[in-house]
N, C-alpha and C. Protein backbone atom coordinates (compact mmCIF):
# COMPACT_ATOMS: atom_id res chain seq x y z
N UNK A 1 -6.03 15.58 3.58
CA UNK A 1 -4.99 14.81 2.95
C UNK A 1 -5.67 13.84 1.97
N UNK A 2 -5.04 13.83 0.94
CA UNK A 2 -5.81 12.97 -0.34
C UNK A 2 -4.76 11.73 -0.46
N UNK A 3 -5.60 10.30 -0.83
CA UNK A 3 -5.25 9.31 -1.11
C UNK A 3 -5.30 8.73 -1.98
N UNK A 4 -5.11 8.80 -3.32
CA UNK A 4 -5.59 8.02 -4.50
C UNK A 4 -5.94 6.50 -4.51
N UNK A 5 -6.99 6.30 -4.71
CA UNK A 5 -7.61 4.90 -5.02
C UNK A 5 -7.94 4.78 -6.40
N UNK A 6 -7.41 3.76 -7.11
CA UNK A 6 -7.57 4.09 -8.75
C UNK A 6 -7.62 2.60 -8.75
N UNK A 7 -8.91 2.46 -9.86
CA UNK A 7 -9.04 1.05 -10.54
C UNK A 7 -8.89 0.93 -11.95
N UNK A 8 -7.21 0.84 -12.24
CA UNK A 8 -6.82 0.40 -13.68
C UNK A 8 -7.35 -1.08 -14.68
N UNK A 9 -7.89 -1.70 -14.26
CA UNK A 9 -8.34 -2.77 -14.58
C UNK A 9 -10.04 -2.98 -14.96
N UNK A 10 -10.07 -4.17 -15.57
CA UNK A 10 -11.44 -4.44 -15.69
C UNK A 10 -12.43 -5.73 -15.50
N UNK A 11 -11.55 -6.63 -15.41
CA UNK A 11 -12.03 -7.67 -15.03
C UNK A 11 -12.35 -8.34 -13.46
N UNK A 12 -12.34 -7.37 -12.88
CA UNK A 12 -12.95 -7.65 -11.80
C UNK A 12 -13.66 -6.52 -10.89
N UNK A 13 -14.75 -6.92 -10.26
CA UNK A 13 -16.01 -5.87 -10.16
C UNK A 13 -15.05 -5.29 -8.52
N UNK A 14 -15.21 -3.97 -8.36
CA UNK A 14 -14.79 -3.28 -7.43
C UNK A 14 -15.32 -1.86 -7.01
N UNK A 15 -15.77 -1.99 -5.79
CA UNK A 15 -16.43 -1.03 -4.87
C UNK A 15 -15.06 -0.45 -4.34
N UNK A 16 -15.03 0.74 -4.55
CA UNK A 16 -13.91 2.24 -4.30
C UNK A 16 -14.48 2.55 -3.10
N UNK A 17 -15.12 2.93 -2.87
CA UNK A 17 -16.14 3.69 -1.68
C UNK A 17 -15.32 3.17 -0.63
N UNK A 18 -15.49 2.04 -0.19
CA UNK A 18 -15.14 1.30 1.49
C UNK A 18 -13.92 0.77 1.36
N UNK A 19 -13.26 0.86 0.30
CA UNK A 19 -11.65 1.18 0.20
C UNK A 19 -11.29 2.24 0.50
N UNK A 20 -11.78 3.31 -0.14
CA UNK A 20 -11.14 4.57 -0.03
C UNK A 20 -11.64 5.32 1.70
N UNK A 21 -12.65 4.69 1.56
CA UNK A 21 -12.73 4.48 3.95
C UNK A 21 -11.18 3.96 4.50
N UNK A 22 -11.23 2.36 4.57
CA UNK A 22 -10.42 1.54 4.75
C UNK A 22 -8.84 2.85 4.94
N UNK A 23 -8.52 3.38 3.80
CA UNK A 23 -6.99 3.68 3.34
C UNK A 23 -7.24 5.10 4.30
N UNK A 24 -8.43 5.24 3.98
CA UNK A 24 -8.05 6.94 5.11
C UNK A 24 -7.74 6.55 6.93
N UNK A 25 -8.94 5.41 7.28
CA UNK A 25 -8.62 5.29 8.19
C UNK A 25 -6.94 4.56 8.59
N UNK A 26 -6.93 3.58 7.77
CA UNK A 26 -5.53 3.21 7.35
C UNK A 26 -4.28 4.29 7.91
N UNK A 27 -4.22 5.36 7.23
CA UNK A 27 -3.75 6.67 7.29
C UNK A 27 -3.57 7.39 8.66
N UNK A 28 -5.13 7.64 9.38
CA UNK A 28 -5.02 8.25 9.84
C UNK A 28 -4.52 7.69 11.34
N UNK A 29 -4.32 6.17 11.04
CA UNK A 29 -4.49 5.30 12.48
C UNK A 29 -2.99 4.38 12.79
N UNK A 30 -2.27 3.89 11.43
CA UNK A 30 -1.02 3.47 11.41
C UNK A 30 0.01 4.49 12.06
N UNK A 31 0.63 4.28 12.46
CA UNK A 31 2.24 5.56 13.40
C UNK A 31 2.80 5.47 12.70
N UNK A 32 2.97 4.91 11.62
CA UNK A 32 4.24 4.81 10.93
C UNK A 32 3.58 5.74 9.35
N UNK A 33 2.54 5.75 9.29
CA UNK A 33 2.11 6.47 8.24
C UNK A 33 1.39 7.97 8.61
N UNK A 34 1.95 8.32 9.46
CA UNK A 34 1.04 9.57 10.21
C UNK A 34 1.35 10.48 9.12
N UNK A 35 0.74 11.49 8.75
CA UNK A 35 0.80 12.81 7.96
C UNK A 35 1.66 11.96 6.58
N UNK A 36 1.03 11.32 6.43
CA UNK A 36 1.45 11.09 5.29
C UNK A 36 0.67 10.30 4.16
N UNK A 37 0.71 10.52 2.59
CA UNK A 37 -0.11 10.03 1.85
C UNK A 37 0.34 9.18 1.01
N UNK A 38 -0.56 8.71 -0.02
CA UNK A 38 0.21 7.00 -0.86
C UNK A 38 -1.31 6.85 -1.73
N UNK A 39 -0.59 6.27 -2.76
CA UNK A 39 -1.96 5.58 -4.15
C UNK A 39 -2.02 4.14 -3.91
N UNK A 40 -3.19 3.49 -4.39
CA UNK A 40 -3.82 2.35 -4.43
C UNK A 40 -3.61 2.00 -5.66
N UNK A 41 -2.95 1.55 -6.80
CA UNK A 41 -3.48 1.28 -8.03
C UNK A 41 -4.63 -0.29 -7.87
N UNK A 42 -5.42 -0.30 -8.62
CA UNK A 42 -5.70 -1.86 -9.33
C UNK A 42 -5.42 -2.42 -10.15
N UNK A 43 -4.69 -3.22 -10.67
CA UNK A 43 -4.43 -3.60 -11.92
C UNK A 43 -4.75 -5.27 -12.23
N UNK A 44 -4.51 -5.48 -13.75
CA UNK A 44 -4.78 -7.15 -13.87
C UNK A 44 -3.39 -7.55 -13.70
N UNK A 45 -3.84 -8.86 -13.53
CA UNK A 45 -2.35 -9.68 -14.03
C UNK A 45 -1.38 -9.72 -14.95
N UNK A 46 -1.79 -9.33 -16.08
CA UNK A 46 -1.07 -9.31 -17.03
C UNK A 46 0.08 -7.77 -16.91
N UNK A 47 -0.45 -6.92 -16.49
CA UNK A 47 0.33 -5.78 -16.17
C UNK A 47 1.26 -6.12 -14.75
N UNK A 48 0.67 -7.06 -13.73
CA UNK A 48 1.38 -7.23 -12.62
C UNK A 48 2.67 -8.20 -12.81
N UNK A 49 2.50 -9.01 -13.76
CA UNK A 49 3.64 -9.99 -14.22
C UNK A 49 4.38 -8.96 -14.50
N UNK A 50 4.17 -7.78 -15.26
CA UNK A 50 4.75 -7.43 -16.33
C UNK A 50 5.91 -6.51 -15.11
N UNK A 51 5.34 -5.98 -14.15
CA UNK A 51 5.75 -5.00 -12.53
C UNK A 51 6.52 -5.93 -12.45
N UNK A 52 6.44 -7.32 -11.96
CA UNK A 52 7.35 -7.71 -11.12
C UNK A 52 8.48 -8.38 -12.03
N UNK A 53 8.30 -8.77 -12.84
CA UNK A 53 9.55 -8.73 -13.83
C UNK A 53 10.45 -7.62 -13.62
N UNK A 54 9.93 -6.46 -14.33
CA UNK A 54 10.76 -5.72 -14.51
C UNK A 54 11.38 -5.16 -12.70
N UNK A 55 10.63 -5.32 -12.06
CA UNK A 55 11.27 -4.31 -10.59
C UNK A 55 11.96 -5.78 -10.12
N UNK A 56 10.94 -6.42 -10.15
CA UNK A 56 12.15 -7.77 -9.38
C UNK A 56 12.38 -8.84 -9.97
N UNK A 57 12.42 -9.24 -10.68
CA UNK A 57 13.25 -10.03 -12.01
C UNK A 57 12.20 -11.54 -12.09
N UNK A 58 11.23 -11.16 -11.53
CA UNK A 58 10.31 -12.32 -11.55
C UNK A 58 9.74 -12.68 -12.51
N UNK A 59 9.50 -13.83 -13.24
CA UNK A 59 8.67 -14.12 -14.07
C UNK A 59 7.20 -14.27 -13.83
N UNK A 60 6.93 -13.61 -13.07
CA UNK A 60 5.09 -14.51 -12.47
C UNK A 60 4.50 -12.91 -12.07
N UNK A 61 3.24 -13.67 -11.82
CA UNK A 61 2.05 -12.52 -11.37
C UNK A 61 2.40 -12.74 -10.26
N UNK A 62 2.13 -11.64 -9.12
CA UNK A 62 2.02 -11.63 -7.81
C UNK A 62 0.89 -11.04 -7.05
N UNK A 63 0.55 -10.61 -5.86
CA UNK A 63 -0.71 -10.17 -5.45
C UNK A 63 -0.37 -8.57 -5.28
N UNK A 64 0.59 -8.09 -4.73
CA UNK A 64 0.70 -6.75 -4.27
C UNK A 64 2.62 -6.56 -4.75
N UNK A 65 2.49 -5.44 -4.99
CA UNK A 65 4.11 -4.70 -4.81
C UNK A 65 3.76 -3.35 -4.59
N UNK A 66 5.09 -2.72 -3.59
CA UNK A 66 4.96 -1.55 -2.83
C UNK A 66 6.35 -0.95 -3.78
N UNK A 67 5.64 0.51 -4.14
CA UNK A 67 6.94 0.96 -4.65
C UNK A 67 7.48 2.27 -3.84
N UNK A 68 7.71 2.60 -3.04
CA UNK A 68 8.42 3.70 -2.24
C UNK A 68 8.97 4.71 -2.91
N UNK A 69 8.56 6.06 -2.29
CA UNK A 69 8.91 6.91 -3.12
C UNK A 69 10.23 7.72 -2.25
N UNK A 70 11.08 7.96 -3.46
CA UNK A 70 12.38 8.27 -3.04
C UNK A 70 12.43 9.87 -3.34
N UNK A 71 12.56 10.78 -2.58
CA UNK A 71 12.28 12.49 -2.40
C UNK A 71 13.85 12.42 -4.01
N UNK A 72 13.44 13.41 -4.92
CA UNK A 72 14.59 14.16 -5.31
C UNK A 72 15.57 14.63 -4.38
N UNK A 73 17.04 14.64 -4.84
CA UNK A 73 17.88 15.17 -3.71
C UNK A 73 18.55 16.40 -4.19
N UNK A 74 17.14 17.31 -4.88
CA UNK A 74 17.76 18.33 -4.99
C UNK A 74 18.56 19.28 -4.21
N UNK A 75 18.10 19.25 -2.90
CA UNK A 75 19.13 20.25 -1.66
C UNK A 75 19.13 19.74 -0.37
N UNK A 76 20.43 18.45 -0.76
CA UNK A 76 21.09 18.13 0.15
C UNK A 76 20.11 16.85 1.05
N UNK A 77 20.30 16.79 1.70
CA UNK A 77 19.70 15.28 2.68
C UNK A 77 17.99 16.11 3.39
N UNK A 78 18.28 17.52 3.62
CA UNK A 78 17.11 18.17 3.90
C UNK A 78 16.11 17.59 3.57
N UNK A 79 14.97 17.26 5.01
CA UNK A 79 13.58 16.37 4.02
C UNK A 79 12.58 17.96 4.44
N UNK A 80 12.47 18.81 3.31
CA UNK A 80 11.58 19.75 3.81
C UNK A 80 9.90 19.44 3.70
N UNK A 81 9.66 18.44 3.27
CA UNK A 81 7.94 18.04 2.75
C UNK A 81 7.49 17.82 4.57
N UNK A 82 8.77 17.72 5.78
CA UNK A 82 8.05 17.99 7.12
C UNK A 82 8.16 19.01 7.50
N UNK A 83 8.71 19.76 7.12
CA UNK A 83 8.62 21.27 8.00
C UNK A 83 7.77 22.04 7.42
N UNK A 84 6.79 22.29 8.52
CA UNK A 84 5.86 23.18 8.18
C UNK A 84 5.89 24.76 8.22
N UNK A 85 5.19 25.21 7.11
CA UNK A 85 5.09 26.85 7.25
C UNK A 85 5.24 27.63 8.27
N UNK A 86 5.51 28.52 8.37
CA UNK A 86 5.55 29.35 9.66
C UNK A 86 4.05 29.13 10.30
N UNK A 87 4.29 29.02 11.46
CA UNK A 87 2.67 28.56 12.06
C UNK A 87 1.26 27.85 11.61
N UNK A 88 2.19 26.75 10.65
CA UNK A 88 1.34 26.02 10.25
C UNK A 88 1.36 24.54 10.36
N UNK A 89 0.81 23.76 9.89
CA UNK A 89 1.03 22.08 9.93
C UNK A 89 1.89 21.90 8.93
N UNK A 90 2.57 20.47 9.13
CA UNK A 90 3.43 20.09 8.24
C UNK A 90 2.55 19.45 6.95
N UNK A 91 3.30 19.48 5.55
CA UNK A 91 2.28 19.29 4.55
C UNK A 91 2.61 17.43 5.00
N UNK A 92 1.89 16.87 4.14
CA UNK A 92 1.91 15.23 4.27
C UNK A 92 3.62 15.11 3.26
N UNK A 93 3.64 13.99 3.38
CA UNK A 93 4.53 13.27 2.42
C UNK A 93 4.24 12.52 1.78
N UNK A 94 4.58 12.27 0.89
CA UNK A 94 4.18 11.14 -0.25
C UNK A 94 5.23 9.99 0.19
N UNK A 95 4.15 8.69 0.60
CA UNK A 95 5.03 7.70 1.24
C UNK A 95 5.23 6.41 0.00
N UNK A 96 4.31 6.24 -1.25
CA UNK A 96 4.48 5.95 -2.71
C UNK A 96 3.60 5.19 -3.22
N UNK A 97 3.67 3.86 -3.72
CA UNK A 97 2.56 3.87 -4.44
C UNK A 97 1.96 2.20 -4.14
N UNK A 98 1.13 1.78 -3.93
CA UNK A 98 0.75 0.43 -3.61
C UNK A 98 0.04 -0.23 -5.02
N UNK A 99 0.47 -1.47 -5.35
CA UNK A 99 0.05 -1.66 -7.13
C UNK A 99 -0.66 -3.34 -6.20
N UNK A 100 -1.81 -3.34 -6.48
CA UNK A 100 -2.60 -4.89 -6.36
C UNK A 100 -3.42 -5.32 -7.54
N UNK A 101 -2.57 -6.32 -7.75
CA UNK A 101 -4.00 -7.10 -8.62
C UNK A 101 -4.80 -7.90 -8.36
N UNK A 102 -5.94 -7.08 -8.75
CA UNK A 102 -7.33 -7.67 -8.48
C UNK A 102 -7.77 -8.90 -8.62
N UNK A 103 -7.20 -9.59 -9.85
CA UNK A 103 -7.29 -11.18 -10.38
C UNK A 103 -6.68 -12.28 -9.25
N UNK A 104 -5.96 -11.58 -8.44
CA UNK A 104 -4.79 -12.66 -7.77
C UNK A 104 -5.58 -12.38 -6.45
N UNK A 105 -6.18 -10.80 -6.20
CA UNK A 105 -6.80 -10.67 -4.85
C UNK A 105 -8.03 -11.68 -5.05
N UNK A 106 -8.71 -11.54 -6.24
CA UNK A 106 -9.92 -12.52 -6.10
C UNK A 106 -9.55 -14.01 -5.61
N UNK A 107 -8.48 -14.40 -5.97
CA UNK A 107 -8.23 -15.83 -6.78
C UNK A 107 -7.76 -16.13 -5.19
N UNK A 108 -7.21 -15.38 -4.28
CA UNK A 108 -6.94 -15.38 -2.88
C UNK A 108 -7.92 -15.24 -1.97
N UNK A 109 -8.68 -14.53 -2.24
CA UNK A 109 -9.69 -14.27 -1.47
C UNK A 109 -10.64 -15.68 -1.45
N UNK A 110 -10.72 -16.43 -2.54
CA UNK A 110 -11.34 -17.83 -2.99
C UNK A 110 -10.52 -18.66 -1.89
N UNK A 111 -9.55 -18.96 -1.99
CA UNK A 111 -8.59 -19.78 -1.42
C UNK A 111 -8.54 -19.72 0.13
N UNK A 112 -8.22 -18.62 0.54
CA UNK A 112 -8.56 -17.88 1.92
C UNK A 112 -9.64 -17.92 2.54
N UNK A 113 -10.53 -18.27 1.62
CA UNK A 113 -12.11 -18.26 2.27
C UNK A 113 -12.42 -16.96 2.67
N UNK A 114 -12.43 -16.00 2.49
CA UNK A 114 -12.32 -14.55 2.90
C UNK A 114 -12.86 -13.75 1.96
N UNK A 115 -13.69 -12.84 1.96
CA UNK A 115 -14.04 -11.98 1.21
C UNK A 115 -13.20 -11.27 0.77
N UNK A 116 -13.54 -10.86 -0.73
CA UNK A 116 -12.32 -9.96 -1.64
C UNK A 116 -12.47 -8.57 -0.63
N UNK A 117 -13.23 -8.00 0.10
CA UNK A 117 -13.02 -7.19 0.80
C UNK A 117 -11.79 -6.93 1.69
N UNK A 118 -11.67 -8.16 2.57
CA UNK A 118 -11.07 -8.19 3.37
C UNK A 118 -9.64 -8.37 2.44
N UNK A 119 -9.53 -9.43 1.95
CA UNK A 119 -8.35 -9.96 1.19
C UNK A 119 -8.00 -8.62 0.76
N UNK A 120 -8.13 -7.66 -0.25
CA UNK A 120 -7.82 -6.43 -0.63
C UNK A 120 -7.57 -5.27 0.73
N UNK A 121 -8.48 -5.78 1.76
CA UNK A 121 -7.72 -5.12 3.05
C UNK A 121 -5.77 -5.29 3.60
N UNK A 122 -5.76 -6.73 3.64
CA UNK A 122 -4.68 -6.98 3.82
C UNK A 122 -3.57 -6.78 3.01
N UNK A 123 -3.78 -6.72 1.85
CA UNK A 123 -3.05 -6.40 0.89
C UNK A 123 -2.15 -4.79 0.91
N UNK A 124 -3.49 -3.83 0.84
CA UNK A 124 -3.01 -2.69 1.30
C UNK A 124 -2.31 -2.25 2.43
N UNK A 125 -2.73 -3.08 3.60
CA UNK A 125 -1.89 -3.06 4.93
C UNK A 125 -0.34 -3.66 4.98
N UNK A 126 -0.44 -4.54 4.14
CA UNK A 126 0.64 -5.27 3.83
C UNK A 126 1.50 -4.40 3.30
N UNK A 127 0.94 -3.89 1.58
CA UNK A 127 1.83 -3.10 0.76
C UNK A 127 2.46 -1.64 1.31
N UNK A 128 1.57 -1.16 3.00
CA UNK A 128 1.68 -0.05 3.14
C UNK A 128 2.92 0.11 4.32
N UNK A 129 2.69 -1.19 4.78
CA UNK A 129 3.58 -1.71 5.98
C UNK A 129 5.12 -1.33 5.07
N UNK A 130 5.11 -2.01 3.94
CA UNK A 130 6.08 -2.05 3.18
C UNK A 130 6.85 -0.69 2.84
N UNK A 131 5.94 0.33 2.49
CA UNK A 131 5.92 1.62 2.21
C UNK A 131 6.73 2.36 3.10
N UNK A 132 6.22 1.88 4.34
CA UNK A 132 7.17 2.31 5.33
C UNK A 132 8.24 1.94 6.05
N UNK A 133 8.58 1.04 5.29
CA UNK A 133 10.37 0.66 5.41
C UNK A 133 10.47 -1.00 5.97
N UNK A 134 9.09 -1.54 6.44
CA UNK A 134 9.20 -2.61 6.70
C UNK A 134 9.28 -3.91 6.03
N UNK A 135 10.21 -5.16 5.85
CA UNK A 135 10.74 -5.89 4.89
C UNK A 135 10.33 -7.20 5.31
N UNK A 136 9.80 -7.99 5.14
CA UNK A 136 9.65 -9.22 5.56
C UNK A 136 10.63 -10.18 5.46
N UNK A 137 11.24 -10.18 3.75
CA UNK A 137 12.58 -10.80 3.46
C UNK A 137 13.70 -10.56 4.17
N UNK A 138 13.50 -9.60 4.87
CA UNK A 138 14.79 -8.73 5.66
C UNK A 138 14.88 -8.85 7.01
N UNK A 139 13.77 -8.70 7.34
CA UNK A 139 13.73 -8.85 9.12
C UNK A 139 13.54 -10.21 9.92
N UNK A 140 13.11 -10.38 11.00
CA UNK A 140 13.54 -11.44 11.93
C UNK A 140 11.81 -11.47 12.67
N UNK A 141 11.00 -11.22 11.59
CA UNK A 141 9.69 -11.58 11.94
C UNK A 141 8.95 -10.15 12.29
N UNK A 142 9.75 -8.84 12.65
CA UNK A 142 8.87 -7.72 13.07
C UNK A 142 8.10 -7.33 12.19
N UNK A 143 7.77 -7.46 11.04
CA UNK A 143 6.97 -6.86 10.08
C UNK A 143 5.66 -7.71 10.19
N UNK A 144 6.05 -9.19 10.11
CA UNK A 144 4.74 -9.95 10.74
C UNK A 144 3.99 -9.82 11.89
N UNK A 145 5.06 -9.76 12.78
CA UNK A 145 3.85 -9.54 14.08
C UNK A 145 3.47 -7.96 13.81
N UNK A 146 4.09 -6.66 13.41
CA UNK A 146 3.31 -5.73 13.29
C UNK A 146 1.81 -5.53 12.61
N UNK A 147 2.38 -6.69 11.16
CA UNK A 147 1.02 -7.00 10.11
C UNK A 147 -0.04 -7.43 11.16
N UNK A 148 0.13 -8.32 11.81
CA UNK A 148 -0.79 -9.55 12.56
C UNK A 148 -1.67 -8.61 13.72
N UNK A 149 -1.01 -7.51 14.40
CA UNK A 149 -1.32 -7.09 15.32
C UNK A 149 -2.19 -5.94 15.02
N UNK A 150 -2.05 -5.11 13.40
CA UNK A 150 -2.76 -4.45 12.98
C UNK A 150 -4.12 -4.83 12.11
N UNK A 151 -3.78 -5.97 11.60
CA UNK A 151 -5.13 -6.71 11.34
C UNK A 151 -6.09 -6.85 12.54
N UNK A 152 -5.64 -7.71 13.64
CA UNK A 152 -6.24 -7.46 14.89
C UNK A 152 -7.17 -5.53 15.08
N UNK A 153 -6.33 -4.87 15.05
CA UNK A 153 -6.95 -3.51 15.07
C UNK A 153 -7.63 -3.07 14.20
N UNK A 154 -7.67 -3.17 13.43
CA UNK A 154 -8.30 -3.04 12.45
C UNK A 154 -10.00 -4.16 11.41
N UNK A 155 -9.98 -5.38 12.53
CA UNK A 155 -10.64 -6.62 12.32
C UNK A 155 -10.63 -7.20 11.00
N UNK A 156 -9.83 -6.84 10.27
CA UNK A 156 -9.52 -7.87 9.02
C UNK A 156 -8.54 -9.39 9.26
């Protein structure tokens, strides 16, 4: 199963390698993301203002947005991307796309006292939590203690 890790940006120095660890294990270890796949973008700020404007009417840079991918409904409510071949595994799903900027992860990671490692850890856990239907604005704290409890597992 492939995960895209992509660094659109340039102003800030970034090691792919122990990310693209991080997101597999990520993957292969979250329940809520089982058999299923998702992109990393990096981007600067200036493109992330530009995201959250337009998706959520914000005027500002932010650190992470999760964009969820919604299946075509070409035939009917049917989700066939789980049913697998005749005697085979089910293919993954595309669960969508995680957009972080790097400028705001640094500028957090400063603040946090935390290595941009880690800080860019949480981010993705965060954005992926998201991916999979979980809302922070929405819920009654379960997305936090899930975040909190998977950091724990994960030692970020």
């Amino acid at each position: 199963m492939m995960i895209d890790v992509v660094n659109l940006q340039r102003k800030i120095k970034l090691d792919l390698a122990p990310i693209r660890a991080f997101v597999a294990d990520l993957s292969a270890n979250v329940e809520e993301s089982a058999n299923a796949t998702f992109t990393v973008a990096f981007i600067g700020d200036g493109r992330m203002k530009q995201l959250n404007e337009l998706f959520r009417g914000k005027d500002t840079t932010t650190d992470v947005l999760s964009f969820p991918h919604e299946p075509d409904d070409f035939a009917g409510s049917t989700d066939f991307s789980r049913q697998p071949p005749e005697g085979g595994t089910p293919s993954p799903i595309f669960l969508g796309d995680i957009v972080i900027s790097a400028e705001q992860a640094q500028k957090q990671a400063t603040e946090n006292d935390l290595s941009l490692d880690a800080e860019i850890k949480q981010l993705i856990l965060h954005g992926l939590l998201h991916l999979c239907g979980h809302d922070h604005e929405t819920d009654t704290g379960e997305m936090n203690t899930r975040e909190l409890a998977l950091r724990e597992t994960f030692g970020i």
